[in-house]
PDB file of N, CA and C in Angstrom:
ATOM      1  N   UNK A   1       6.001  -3.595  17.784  1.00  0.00           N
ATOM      2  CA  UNK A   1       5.190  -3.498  16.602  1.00  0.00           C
ATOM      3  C   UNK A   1       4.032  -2.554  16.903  1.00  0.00           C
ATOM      4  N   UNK A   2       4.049  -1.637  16.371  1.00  0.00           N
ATOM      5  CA  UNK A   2       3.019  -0.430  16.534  1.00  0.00           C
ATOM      6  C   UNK A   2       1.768  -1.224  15.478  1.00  0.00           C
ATOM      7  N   UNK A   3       0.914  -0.004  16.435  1.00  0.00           N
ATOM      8  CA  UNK A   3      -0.622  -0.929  15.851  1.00  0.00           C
ATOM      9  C   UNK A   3      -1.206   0.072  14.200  1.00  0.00           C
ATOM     10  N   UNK A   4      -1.818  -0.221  13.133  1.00  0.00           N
ATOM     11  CA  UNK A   4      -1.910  -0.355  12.380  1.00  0.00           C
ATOM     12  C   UNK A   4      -3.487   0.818  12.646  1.00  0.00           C
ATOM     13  N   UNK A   5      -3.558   2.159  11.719  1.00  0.00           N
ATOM     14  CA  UNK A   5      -4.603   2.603  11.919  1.00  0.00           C
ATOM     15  C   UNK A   5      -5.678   1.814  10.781  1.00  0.00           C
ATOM     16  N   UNK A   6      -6.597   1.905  11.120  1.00  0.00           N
ATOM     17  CA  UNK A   6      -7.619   1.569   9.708  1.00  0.00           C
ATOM     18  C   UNK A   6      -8.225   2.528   8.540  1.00  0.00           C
ATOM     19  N   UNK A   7      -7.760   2.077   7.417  1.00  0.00           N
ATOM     20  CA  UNK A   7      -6.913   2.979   6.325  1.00  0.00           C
ATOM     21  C   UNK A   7      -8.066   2.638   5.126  1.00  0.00           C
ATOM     22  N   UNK A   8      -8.100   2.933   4.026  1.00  0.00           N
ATOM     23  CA  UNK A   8      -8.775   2.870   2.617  1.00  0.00           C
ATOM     24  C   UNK A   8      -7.933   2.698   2.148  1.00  0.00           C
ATOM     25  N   UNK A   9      -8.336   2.094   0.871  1.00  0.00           N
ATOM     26  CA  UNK A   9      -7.602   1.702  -0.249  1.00  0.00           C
ATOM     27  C   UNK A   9      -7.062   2.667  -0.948  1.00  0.00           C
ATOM     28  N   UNK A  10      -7.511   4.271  -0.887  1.00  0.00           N
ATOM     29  CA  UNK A  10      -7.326   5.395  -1.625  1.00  0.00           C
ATOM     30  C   UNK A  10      -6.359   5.500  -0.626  1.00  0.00           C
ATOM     31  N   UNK A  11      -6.418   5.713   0.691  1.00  0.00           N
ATOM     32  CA  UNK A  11      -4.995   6.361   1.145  1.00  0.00           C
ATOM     33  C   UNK A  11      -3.998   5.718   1.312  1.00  0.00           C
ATOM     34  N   UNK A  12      -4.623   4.686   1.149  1.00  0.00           N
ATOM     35  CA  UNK A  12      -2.722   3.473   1.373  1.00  0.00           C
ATOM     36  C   UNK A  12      -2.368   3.933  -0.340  1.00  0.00           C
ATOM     37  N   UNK A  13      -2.911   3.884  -0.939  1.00  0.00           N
ATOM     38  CA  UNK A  13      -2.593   4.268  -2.454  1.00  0.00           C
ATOM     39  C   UNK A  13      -1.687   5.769  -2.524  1.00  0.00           C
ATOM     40  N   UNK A  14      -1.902   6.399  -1.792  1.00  0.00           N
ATOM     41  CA  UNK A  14      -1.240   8.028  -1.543  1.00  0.00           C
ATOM     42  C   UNK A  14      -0.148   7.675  -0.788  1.00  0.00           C
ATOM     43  N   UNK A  15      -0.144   7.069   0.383  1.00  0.00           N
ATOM     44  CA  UNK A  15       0.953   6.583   1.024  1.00  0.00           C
ATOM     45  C   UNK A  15       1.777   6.255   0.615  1.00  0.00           C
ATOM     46  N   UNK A  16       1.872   5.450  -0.248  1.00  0.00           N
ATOM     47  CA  UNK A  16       2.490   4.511  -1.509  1.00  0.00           C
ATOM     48  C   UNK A  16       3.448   5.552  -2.456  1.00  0.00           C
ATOM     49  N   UNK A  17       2.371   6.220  -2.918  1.00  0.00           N
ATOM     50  CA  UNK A  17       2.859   6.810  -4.392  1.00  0.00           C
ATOM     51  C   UNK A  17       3.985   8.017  -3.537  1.00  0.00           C
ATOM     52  N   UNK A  18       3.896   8.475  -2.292  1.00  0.00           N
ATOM     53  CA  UNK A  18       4.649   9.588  -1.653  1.00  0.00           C
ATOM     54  C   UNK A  18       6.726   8.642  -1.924  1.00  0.00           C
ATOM     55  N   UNK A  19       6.471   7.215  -1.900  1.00  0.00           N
ATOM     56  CA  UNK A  19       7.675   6.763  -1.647  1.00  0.00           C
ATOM     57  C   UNK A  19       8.265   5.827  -3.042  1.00  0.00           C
ATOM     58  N   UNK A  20       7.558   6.749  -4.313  1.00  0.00           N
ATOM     59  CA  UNK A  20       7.736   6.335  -5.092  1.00  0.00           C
ATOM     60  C   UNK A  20       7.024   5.229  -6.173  1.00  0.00           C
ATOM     61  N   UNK A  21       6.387   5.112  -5.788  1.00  0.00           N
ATOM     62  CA  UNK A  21       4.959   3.723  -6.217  1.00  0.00           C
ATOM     63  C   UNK A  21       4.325   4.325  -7.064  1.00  0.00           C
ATOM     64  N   UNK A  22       4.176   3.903  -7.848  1.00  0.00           N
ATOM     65  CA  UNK A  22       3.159   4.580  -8.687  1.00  0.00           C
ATOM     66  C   UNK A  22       2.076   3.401  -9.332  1.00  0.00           C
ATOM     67  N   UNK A  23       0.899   3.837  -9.747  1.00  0.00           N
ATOM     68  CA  UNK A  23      -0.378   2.847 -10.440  1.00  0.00           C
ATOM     69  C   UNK A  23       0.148   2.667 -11.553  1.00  0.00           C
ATOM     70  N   UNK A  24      -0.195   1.418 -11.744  1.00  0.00           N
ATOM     71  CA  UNK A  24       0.578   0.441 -13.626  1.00  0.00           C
ATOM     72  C   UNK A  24      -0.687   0.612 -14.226  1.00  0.00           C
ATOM     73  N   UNK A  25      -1.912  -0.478 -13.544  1.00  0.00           N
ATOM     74  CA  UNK A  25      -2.960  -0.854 -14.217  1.00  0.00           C
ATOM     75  C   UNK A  25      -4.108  -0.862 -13.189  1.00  0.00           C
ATOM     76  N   UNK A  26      -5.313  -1.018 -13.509  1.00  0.00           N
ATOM     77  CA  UNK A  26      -6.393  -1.670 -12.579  1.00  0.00           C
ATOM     78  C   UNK A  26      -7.041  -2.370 -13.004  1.00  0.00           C
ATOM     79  N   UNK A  27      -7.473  -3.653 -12.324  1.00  0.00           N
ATOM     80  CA  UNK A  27      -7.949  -5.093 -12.829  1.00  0.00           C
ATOM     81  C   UNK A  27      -9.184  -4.862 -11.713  1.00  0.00           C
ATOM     82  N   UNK A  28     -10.508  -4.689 -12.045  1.00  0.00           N
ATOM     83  CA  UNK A  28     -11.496  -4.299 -11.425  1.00  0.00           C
ATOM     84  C   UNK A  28     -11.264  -3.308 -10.279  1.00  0.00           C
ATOM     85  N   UNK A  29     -11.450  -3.732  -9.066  1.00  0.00           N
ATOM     86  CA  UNK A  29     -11.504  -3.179  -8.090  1.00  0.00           C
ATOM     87  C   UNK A  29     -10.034  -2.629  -7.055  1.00  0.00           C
ATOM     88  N   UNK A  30      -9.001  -3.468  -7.876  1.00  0.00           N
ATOM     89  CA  UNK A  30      -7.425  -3.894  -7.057  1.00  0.00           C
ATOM     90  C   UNK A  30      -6.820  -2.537  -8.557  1.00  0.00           C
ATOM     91  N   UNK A  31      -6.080  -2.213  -7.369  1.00  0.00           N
ATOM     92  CA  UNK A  31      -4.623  -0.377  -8.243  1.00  0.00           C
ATOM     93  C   UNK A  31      -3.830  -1.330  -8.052  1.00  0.00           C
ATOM     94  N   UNK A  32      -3.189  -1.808  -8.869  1.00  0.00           N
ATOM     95  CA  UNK A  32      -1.832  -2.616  -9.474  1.00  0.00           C
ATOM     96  C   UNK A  32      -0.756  -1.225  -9.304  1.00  0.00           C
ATOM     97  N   UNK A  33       0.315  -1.404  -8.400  1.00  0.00           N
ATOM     98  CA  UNK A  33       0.938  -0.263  -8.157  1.00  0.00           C
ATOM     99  C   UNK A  33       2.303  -0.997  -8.328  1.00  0.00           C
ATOM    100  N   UNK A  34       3.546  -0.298  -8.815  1.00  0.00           N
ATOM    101  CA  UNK A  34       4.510  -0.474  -8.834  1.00  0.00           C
ATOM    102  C   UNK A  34       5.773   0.571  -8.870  1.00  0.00           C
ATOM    103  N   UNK A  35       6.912   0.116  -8.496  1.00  0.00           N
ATOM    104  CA  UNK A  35       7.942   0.817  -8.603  1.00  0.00           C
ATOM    105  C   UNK A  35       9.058   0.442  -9.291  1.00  0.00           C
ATOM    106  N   UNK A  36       9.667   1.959  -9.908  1.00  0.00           N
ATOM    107  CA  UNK A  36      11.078   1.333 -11.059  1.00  0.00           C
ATOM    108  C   UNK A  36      11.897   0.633 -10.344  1.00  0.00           C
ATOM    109  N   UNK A  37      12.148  -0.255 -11.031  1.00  0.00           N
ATOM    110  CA  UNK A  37      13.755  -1.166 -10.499  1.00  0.00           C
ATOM    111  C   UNK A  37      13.138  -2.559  -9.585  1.00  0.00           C
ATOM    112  N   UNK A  38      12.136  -2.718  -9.582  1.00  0.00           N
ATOM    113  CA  UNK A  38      11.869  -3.783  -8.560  1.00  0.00           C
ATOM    114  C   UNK A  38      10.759  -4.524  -9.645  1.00  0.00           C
ATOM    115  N   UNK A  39      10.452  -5.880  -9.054  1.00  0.00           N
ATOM    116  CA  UNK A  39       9.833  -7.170 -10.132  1.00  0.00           C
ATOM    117  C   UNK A  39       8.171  -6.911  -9.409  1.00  0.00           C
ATOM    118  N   UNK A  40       8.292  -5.988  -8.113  1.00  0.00           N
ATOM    119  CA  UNK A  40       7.679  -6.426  -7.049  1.00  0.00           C
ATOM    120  C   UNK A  40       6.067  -5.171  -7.203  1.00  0.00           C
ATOM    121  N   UNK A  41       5.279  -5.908  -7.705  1.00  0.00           N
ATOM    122  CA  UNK A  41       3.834  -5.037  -6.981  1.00  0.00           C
ATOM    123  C   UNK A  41       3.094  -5.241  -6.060  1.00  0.00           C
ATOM    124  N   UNK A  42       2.042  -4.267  -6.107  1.00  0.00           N
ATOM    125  CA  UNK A  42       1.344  -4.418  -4.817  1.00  0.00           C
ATOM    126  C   UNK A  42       0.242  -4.065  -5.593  1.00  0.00           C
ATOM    127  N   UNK A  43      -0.985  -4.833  -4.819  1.00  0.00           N
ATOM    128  CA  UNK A  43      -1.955  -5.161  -5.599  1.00  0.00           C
ATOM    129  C   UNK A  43      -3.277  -4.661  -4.464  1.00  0.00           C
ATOM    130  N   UNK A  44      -3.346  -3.707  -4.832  1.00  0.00           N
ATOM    131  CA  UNK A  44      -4.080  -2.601  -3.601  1.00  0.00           C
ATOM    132  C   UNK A  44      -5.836  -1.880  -3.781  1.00  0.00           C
ATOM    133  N   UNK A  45      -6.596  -3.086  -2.679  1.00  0.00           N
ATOM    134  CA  UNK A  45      -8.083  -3.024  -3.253  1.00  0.00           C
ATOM    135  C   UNK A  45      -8.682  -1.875  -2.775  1.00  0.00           C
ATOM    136  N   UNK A  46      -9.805  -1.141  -3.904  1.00  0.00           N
ATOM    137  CA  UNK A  46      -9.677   0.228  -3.544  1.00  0.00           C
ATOM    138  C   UNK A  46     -11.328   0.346  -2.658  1.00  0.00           C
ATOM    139  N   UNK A  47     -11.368  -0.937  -1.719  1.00  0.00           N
ATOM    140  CA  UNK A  47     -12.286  -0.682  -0.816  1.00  0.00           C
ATOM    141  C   UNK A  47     -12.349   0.287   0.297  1.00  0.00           C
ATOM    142  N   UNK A  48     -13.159   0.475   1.286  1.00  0.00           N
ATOM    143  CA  UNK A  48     -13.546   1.845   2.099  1.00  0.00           C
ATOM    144  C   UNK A  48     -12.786   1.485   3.081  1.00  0.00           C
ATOM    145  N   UNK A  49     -12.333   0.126   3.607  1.00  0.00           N
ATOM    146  CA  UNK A  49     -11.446  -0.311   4.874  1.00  0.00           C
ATOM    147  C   UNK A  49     -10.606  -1.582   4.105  1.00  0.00           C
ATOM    148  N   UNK A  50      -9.453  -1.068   4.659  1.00  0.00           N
ATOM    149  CA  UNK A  50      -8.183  -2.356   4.330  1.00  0.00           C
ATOM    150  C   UNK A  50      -8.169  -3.226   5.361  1.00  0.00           C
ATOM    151  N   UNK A  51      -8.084  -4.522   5.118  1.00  0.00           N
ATOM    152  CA  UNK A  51      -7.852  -5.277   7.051  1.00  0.00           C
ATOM    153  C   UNK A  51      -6.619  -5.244   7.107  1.00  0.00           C
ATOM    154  N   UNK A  52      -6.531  -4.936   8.597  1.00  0.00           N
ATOM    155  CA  UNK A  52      -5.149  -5.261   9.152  1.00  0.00           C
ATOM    156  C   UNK A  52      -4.291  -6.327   8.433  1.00  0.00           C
ATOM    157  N   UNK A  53      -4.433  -7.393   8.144  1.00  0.00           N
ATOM    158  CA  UNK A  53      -3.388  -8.340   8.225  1.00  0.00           C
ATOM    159  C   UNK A  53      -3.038  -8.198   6.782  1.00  0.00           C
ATOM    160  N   UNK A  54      -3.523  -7.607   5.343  1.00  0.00           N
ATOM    161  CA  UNK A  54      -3.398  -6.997   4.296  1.00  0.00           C
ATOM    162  C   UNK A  54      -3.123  -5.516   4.127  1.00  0.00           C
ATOM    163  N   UNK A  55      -3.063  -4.814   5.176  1.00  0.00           N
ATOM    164  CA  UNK A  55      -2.345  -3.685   4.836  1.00  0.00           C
ATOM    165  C   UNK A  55      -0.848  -4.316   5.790  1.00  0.00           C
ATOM    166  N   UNK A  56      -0.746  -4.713   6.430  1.00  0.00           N
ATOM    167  CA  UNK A  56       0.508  -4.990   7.188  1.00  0.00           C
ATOM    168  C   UNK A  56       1.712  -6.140   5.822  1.00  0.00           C
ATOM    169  N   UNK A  57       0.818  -7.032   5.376  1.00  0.00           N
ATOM    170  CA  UNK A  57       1.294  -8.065   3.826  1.00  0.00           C
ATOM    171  C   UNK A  57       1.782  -6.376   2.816  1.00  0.00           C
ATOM    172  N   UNK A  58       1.016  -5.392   2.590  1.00  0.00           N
ATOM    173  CA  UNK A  58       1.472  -4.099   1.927  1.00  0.00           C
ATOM    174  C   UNK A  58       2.739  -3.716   1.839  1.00  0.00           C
ATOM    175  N   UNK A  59       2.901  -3.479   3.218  1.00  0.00           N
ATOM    176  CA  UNK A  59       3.810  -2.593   4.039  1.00  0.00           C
ATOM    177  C   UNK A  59       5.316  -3.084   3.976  1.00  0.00           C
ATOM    178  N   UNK A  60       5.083  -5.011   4.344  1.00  0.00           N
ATOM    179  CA  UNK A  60       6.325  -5.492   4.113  1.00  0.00           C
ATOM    180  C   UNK A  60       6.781  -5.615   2.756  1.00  0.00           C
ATOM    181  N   UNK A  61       6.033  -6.213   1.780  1.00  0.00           N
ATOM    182  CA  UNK A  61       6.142  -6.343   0.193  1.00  0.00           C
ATOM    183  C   UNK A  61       6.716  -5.238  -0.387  1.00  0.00           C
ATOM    184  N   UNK A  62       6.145  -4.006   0.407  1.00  0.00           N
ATOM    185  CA  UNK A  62       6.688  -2.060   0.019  1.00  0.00           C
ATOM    186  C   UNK A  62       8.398  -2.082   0.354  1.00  0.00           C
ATOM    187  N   UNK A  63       8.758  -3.007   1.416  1.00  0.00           N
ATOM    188  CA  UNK A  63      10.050  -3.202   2.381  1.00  0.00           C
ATOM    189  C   UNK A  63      10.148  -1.941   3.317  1.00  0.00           C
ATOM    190  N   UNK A  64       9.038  -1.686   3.908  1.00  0.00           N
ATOM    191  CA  UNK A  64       8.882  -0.510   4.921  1.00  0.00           C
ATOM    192  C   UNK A  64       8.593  -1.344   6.105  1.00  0.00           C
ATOM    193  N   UNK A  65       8.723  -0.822   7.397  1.00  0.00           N
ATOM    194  CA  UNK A  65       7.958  -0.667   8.424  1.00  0.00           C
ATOM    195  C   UNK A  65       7.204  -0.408   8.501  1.00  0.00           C
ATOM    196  N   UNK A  66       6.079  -0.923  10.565  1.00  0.00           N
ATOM    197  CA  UNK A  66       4.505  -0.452  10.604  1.00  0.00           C
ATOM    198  C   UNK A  66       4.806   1.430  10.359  1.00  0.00           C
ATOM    199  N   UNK A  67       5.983   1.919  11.442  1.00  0.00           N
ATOM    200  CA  UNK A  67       5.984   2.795  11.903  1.00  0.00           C
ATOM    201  C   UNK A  67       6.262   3.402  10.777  1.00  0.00           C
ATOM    202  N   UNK A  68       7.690   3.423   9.320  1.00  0.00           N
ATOM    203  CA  UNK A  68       7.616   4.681   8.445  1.00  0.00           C
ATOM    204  C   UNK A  68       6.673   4.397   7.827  1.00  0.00           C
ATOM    205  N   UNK A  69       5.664   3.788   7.481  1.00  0.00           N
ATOM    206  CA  UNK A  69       4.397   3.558   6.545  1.00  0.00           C
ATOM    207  C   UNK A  69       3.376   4.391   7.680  1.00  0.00           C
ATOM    208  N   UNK A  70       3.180   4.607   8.715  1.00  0.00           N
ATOM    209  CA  UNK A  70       2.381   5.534   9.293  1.00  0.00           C
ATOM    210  C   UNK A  70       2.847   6.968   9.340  1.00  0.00           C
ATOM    211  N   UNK A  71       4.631   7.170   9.334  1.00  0.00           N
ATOM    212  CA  UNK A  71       4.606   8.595   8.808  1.00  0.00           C
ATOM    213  C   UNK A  71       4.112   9.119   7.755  1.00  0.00           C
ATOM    214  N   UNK A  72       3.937   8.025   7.100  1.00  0.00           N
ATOM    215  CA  UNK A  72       4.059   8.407   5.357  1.00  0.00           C
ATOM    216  C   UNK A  72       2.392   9.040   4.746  1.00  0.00           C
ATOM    217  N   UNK A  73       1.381   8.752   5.999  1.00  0.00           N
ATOM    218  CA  UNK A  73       0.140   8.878   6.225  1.00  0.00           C
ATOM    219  C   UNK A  73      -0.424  10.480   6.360  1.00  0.00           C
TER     220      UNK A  73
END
């Protein structure tokens, strides 16, 4: 398990949208992001640092890996 850089809410949001994700809505501070064909969002706060253990909850919910979610960077 590769280690997890410390990321923003804006670039996990770019990360995202590169693999198809795109923003639905925003409910204050959280980019409601989703993709066609799936039930499944991600609910992505657009603070200055993501914590580890919520960008890693991201990553799996996305059905990616640590490692292609850091190419995707």
């Amino acid at each position: 398990m590769s280690r997890l850089p410390i990321i923003s809410g804006k670039e996990a949001t770019k990360a995202f949208s590169k693999i198809e994700w795109y923003p639905n809505r925003q409910v204050g501070s959280h980019l409601i992001m989703r993709k066609k064909g799936l039930k499944i969002t991600l609910s992505i706060p657009q603070h200055k640092e993501l914590k580890p253990g919520l960008l890693r909850k991201l990553i799996k919910d996305a059905g990616l890996t640590a490692e292609e979610f850091i190419k995707l960077l």
